[in-house]
Protein backbone atom coordinates (compact mmCIF):
# COMPACT_ATOMS: atom_id res chain seq x y z
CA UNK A 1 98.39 71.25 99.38
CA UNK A 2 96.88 72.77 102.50
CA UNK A 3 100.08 75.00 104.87
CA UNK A 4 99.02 72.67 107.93
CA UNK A 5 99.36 69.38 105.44
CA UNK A 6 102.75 70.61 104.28
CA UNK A 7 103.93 71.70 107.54
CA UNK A 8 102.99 68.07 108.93
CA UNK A 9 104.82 66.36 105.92
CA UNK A 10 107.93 68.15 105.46
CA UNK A 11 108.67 68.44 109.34
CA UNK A 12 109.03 64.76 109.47
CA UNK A 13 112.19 65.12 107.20
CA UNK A 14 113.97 67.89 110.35
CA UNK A 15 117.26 66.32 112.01
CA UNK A 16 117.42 65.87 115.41
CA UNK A 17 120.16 68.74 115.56
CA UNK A 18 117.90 71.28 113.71
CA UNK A 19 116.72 72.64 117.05
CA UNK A 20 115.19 76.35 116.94
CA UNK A 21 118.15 78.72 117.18
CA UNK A 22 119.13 76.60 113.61
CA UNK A 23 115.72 77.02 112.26
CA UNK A 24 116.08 80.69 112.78
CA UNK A 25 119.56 80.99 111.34
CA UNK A 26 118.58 78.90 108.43
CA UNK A 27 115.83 80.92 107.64
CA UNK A 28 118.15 84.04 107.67
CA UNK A 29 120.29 81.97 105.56
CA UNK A 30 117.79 80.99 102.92
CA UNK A 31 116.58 84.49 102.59
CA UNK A 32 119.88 85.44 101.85
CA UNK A 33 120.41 82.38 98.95
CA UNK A 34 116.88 84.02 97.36
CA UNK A 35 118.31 87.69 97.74
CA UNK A 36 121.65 86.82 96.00
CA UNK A 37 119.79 84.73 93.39
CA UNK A 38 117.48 88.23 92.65
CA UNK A 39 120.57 90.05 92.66
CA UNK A 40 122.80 88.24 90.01
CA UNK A 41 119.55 88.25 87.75
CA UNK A 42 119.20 91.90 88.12
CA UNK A 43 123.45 91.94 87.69
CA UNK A 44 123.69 89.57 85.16
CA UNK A 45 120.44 89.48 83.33
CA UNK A 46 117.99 86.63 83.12
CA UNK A 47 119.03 84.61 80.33
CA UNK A 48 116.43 81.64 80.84
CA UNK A 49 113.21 83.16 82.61
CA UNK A 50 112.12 79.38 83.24
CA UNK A 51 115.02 78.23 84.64
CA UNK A 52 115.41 81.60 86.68
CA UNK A 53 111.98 80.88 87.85
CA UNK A 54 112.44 77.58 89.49
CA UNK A 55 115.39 78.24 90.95
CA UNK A 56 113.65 80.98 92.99
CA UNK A 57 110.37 78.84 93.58
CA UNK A 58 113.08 76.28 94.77
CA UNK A 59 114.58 78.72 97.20
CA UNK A 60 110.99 80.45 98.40
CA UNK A 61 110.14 76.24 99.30
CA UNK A 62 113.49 76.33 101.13
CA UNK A 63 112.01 79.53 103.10
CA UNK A 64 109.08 77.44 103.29
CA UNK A 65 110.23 74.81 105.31
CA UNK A 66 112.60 77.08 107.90
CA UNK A 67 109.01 78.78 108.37
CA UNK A 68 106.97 75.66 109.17
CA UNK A 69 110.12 74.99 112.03
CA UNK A 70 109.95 78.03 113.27
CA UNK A 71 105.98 77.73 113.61
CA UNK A 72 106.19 74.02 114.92
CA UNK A 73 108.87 75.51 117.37
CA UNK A 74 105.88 77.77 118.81
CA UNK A 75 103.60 75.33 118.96
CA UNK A 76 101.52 77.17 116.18
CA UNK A 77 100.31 76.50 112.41
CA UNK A 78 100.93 77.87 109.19
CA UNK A 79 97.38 77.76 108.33
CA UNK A 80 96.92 79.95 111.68
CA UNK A 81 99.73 82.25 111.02
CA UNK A 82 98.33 82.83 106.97
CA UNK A 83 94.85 83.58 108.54
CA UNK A 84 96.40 86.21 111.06
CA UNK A 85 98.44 87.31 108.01
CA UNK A 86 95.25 87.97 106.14
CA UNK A 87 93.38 89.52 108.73
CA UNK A 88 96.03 91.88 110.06
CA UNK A 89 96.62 93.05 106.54
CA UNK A 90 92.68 93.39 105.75
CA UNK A 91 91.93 95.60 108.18
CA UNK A 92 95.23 97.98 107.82
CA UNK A 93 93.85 98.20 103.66
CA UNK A 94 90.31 98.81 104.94
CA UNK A 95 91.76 101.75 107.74
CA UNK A 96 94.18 103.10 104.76
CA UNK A 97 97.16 102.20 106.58
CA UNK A 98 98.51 99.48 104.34
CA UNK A 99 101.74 102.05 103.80
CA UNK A 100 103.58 103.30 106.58
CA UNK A 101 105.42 101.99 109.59
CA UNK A 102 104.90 100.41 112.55
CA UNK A 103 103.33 97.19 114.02
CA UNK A 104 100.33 98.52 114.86
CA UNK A 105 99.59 101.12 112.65
């Protein structure tokens, strides 16, 4: 599935009340659910790598989806903000400045 395809799809499944200052507090929120779910398996161990697996493909679509808002919110695309993505990170790796800090290093 192409980002702007899924971004079109899933967004017709947002509540009226999921109005930008949710999408960005979800997404916090989601991040969080895939952080703890990283945590306990480095805690706990991974006792079933499939199962551990899906749950955190399950959380990364949750991500997903708090993403496309946000996007939709700012009247831009995922396919435009993965091409940006790309570009940005091409031409730090081709300047060697893939490590460090900074926006606009």
């Amino acid at each position: 599935m192409e980002f702007n395809d899924y971004q079109h799809k899933v967004l017709q499944f947002r509540s009226e009340t999921a109005d930008a200052m949710y999408a960005v507090i979800g997404l916090s929120g989601e991040v969080g659910e895939l952080h703890s779910l990283i945590a306990k398996g480095i805690r706990d161990g991974v006792k079933d790598e499939a199962e551990f697996e899906k749950n955190v493909k399950k959380e990364l679509g949750d991500v997903l989806w708090f993403i496309a808002a946000i996007a939709d919110d700012f009247e831009t695309s995922l396919d435009e903000i993965a091409e940006m993505n790309y570009y940005k990170l091409k031409d730090r790796f081709e300047r060697g400045t893939i490590k460090g800090e900074g926006n606009d290093r």
